[in-house]
Every structure is written in C-alpha cells, then in structure tokens.
N, C-alpha and C. Protein backbone atom coordinates (compact mmCIF):
# COMPACT_ATOMS: atom_id res chain seq x y z
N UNK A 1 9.95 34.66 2.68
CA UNK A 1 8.86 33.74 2.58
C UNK A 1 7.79 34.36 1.68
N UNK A 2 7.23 33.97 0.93
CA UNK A 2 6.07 34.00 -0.34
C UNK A 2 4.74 33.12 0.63
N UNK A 3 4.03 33.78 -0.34
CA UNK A 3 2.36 33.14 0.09
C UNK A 3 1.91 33.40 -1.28
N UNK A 4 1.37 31.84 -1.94
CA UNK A 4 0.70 31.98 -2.77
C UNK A 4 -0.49 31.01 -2.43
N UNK A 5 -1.39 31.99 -3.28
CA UNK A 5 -2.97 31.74 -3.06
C UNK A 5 -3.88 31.55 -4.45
N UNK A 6 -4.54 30.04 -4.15
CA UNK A 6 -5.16 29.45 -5.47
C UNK A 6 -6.63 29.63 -5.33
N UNK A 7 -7.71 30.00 -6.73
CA UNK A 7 -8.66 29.83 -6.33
C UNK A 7 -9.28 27.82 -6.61
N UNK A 8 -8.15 27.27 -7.17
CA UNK A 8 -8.61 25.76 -7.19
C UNK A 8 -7.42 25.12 -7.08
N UNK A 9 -7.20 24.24 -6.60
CA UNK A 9 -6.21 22.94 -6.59
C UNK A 9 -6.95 21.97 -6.35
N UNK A 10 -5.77 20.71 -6.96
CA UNK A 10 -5.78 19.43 -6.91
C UNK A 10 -5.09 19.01 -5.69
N UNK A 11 -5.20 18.09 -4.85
CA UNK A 11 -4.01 17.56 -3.79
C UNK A 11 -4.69 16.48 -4.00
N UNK A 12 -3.89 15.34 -3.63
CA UNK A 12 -3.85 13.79 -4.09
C UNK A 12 -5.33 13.28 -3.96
N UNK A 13 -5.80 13.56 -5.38
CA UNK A 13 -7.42 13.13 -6.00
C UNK A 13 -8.13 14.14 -5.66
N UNK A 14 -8.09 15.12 -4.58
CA UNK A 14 -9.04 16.05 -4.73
C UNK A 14 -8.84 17.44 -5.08
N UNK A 15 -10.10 17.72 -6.06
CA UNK A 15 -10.23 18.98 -6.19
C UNK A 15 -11.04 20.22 -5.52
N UNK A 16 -9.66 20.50 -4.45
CA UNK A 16 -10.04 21.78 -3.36
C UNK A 16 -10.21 23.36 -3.77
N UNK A 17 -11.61 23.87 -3.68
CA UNK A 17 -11.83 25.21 -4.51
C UNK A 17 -12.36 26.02 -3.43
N UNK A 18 -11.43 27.50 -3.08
CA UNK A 18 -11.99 28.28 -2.27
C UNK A 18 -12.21 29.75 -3.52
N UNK A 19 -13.58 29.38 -4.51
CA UNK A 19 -14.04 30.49 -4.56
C UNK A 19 -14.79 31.31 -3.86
N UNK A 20 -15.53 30.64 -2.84
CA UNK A 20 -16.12 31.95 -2.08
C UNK A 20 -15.41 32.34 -0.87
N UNK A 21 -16.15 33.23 -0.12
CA UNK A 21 -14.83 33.73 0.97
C UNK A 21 -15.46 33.08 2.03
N UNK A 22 -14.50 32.31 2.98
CA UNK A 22 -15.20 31.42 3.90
C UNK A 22 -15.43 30.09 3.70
N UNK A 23 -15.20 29.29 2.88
CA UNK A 23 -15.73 28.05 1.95
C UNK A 23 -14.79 27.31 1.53
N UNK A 24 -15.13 26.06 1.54
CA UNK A 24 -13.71 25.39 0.74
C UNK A 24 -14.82 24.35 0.41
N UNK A 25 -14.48 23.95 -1.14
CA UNK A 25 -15.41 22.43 -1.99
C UNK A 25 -14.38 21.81 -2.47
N UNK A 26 -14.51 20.79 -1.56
CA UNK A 26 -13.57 19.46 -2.44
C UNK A 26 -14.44 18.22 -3.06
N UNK A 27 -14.36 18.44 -4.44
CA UNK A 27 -14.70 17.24 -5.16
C UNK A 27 -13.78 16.12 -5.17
N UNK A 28 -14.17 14.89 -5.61
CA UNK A 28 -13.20 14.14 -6.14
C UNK A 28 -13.94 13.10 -7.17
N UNK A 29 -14.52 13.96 -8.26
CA UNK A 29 -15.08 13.44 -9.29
C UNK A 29 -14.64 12.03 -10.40
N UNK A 30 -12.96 13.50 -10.78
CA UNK A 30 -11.77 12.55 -11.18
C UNK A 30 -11.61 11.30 -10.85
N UNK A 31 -11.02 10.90 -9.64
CA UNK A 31 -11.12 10.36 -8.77
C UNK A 31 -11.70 8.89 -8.75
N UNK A 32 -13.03 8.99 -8.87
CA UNK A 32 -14.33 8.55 -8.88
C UNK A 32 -14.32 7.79 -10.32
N UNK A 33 -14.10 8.45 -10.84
CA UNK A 33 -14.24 8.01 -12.51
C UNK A 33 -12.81 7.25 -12.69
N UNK A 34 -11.65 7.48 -12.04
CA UNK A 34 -10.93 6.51 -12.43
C UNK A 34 -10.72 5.42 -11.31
N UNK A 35 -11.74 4.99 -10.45
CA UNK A 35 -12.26 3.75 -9.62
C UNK A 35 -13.21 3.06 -10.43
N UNK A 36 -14.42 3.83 -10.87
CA UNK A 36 -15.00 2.38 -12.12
C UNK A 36 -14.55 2.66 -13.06
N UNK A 37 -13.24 3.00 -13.76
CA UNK A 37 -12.72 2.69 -14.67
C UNK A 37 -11.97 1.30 -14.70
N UNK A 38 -11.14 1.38 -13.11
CA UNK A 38 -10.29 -0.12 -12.83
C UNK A 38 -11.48 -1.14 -12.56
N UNK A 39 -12.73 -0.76 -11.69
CA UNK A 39 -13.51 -1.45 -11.82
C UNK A 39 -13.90 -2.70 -12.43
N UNK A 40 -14.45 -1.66 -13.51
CA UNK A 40 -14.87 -2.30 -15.08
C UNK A 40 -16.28 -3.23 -15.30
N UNK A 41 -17.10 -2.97 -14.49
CA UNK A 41 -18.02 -3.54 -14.48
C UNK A 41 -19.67 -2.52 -14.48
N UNK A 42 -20.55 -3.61 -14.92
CA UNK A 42 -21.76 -1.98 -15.46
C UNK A 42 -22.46 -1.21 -14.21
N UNK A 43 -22.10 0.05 -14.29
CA UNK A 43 -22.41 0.41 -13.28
C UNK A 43 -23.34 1.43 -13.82
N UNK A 44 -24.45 1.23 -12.29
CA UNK A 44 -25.86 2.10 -12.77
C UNK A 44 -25.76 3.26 -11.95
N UNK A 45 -26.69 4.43 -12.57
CA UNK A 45 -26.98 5.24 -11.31
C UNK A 45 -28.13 4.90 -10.41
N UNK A 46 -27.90 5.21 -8.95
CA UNK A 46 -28.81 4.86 -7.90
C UNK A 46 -28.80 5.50 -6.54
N UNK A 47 -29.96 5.18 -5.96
CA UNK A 47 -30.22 6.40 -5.15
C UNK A 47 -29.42 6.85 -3.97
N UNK A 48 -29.45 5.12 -3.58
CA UNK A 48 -28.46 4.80 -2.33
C UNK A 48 -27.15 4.46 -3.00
N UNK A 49 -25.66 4.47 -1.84
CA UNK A 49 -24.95 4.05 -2.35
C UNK A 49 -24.78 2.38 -1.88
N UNK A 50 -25.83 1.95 -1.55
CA UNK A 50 -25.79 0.40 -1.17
C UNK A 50 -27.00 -0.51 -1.87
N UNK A 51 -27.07 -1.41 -1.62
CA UNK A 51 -28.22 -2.51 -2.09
C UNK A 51 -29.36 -2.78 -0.82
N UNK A 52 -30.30 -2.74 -0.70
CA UNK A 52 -31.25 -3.07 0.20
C UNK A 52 -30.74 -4.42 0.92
N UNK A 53 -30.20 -5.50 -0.18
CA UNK A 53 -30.00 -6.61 1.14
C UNK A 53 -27.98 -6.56 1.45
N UNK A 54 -27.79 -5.03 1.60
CA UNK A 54 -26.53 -5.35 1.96
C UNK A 54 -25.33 -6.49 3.04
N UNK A 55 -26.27 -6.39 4.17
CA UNK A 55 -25.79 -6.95 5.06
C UNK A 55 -25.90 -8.80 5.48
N UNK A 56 -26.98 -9.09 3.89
CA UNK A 56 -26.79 -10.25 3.56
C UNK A 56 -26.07 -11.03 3.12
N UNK A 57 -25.23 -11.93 3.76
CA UNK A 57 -24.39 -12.81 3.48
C UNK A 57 -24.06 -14.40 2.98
N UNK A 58 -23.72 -14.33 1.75
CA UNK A 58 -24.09 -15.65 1.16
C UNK A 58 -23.42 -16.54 0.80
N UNK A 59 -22.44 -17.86 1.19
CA UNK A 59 -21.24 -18.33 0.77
C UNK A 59 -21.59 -18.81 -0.23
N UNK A 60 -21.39 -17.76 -1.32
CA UNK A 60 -21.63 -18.66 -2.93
C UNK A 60 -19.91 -18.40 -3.05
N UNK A 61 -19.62 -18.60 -4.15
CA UNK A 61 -18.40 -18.83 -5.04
C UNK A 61 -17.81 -18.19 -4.84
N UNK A 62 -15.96 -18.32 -4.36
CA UNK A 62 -15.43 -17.36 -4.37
C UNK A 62 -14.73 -16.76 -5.34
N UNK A 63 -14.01 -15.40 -5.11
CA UNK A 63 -13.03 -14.75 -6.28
C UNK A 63 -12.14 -15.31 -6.85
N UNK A 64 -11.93 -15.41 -7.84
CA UNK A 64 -10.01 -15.59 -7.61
C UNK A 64 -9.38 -14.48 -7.67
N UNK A 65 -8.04 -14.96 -7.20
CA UNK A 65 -6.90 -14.23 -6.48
C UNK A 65 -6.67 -12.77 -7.21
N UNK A 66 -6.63 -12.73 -8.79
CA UNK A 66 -6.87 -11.39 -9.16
C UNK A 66 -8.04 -10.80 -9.23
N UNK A 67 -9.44 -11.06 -9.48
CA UNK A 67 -10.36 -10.67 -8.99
C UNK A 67 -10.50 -10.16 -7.52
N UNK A 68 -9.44 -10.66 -6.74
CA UNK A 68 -9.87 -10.32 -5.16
C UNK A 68 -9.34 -8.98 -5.01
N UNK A 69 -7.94 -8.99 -5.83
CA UNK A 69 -7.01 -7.94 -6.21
C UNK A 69 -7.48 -6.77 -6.55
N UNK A 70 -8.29 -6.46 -7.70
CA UNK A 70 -8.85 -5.81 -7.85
C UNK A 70 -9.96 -4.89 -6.83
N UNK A 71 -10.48 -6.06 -6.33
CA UNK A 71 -11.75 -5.98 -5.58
C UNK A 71 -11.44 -5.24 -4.10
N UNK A 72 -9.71 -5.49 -3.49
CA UNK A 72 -9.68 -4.85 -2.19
C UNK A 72 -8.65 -3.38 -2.61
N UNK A 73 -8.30 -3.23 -4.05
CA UNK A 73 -7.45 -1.81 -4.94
C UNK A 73 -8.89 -0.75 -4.43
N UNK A 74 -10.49 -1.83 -5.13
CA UNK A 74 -11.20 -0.26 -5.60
C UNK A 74 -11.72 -0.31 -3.80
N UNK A 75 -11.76 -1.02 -2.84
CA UNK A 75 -12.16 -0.72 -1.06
C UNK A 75 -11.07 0.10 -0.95
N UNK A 76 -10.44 -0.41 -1.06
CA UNK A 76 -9.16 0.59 -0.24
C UNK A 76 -9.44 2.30 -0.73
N UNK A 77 -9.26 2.31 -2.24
CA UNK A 77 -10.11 3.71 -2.63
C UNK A 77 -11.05 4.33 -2.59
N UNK A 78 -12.17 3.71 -2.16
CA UNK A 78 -13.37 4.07 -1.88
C UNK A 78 -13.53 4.37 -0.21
N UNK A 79 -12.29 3.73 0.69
CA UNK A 79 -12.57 4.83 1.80
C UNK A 79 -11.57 5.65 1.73
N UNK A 80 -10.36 5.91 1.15
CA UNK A 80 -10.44 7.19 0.40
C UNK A 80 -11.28 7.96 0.58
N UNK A 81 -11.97 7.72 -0.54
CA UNK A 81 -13.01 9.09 -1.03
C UNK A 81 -14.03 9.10 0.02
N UNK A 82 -14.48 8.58 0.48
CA UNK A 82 -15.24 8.41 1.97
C UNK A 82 -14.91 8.88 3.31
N UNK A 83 -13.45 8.93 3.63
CA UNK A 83 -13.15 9.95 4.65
C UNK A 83 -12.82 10.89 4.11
N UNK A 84 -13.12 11.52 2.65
CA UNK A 84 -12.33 12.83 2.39
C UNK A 84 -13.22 13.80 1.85
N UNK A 85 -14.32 12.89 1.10
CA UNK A 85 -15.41 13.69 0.86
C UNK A 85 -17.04 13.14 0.54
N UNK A 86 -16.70 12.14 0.42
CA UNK A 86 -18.32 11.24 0.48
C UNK A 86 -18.58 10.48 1.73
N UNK A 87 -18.93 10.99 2.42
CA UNK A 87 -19.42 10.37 4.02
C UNK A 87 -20.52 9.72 3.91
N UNK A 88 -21.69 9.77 2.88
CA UNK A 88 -22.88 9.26 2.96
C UNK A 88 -22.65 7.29 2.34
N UNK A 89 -21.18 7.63 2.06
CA UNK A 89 -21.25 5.92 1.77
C UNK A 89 -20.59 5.32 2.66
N UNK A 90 -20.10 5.64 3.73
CA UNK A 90 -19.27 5.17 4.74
C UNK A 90 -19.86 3.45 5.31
N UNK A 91 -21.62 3.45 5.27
CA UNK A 91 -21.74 2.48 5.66
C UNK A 91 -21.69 1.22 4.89
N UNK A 92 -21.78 1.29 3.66
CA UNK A 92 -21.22 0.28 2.70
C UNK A 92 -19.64 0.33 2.69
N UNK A 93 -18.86 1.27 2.43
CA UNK A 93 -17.43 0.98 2.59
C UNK A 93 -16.91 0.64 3.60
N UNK A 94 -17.55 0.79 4.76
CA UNK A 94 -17.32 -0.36 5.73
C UNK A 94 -17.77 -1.57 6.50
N UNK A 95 -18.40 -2.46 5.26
CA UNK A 95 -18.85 -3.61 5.08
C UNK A 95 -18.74 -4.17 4.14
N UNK A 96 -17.93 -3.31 3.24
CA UNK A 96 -16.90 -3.78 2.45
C UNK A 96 -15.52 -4.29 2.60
N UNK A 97 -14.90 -3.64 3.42
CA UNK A 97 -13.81 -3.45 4.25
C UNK A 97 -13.88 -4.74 5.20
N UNK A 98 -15.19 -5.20 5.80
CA UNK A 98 -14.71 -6.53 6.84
C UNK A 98 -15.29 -7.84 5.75
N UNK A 99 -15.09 -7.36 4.12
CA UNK A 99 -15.67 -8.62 3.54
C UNK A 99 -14.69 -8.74 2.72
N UNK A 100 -13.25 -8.03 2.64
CA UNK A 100 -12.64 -7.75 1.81
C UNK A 100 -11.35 -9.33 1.90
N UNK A 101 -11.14 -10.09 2.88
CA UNK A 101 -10.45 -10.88 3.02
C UNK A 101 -11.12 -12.02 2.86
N UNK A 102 -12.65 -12.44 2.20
CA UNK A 102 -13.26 -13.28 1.73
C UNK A 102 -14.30 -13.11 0.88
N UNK A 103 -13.82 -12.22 -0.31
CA UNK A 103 -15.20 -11.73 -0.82
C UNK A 103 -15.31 -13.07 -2.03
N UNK A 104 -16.81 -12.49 -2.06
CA UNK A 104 -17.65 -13.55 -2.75
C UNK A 104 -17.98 -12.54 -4.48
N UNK A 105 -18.59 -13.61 -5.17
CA UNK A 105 -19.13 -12.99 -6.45
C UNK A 105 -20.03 -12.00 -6.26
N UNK A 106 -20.87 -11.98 -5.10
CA UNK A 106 -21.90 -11.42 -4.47
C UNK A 106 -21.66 -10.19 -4.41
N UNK A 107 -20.22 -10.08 -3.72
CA UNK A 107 -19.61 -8.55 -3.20
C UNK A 107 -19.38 -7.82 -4.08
C-alpha cells in the first residue's frame, strides 16, 4: 500500500488545499464561474447573496420549458456549492429550490 500526499487537489468542482498544517481550504471558484457561464445573464457584484424582497412572490409570466431547464441545472448547482462550501447562501438556495417547479421571470 502507497500513501500519496497533495498539497492541492481538485475533487468534483472543488479545489481542496492543505497548505498549512491542520487546515484544509476548499474553493470552488471554477465552479462558480462555470454556473454564470450556463447562466448567461448580467450578473452584478453584491453584498448579499439575495434581493431584499426575496420572499416576495409574484404570479407574473411564466418560463418556458427550456428556460425552466436551465433555471432548475444552475439550483441544483448552486446547492452544490452551498453544502460544500458557501453556506452563507443557503437561504436563497433554498427558496429557490421550493420555486423551482414554478418559476416565474421574477426568479
């Protein structure tokens, strides 16, 4: 039996780095960048990862069917990255997640 030891890897989207002793940093930057890439829509930087009237709900217009497609690809990835290394968005990705079987233009 062998033991090999990395100071960085990748495992599926994240990049796990034990340079210090005691420590492990997993990014998933990559990751990240290729979710608003499928995206595709303008995205700003901001403070929160939500909108002030998140939990407002509005039956305007719905998706269509590939728009919805899209729309439950980048939820599904975004809790991904949310149970693996961004916890501070958990509460939008999961109010995303119960809007995902009727989302609106809104969403």
């Amino acid at each position: 039996m062998s033991v090999t030891r990395y100071e960085s890897r990748n495992f599926i989207g994240m990049d796990i780095s034990f340079k210090d002793i005691g420590t492990v940093k997993t990014l998933m930057q990559e990751y990240i960048k290729e979710c608003i890439k499928v995206f595709n829509e303008g995205i700003k930087k901001a403070n929160t990862p939500a909108k002030h009237n998140l939990f407002e709900v509005n039956d305007g217009k719905e998706r269509s069917e590939a728009t919805m497609e899209v729309s439950r690809h980048i939820v599904a990835k975004s809790l991904y990255v949310y149970k693996r290394a961004r916890f501070d968005i958990d509460l939008s990705v999961d109010f995303l997640c119960t809007r995902v079987s009727r989302s609106t233009e809104e969403d």
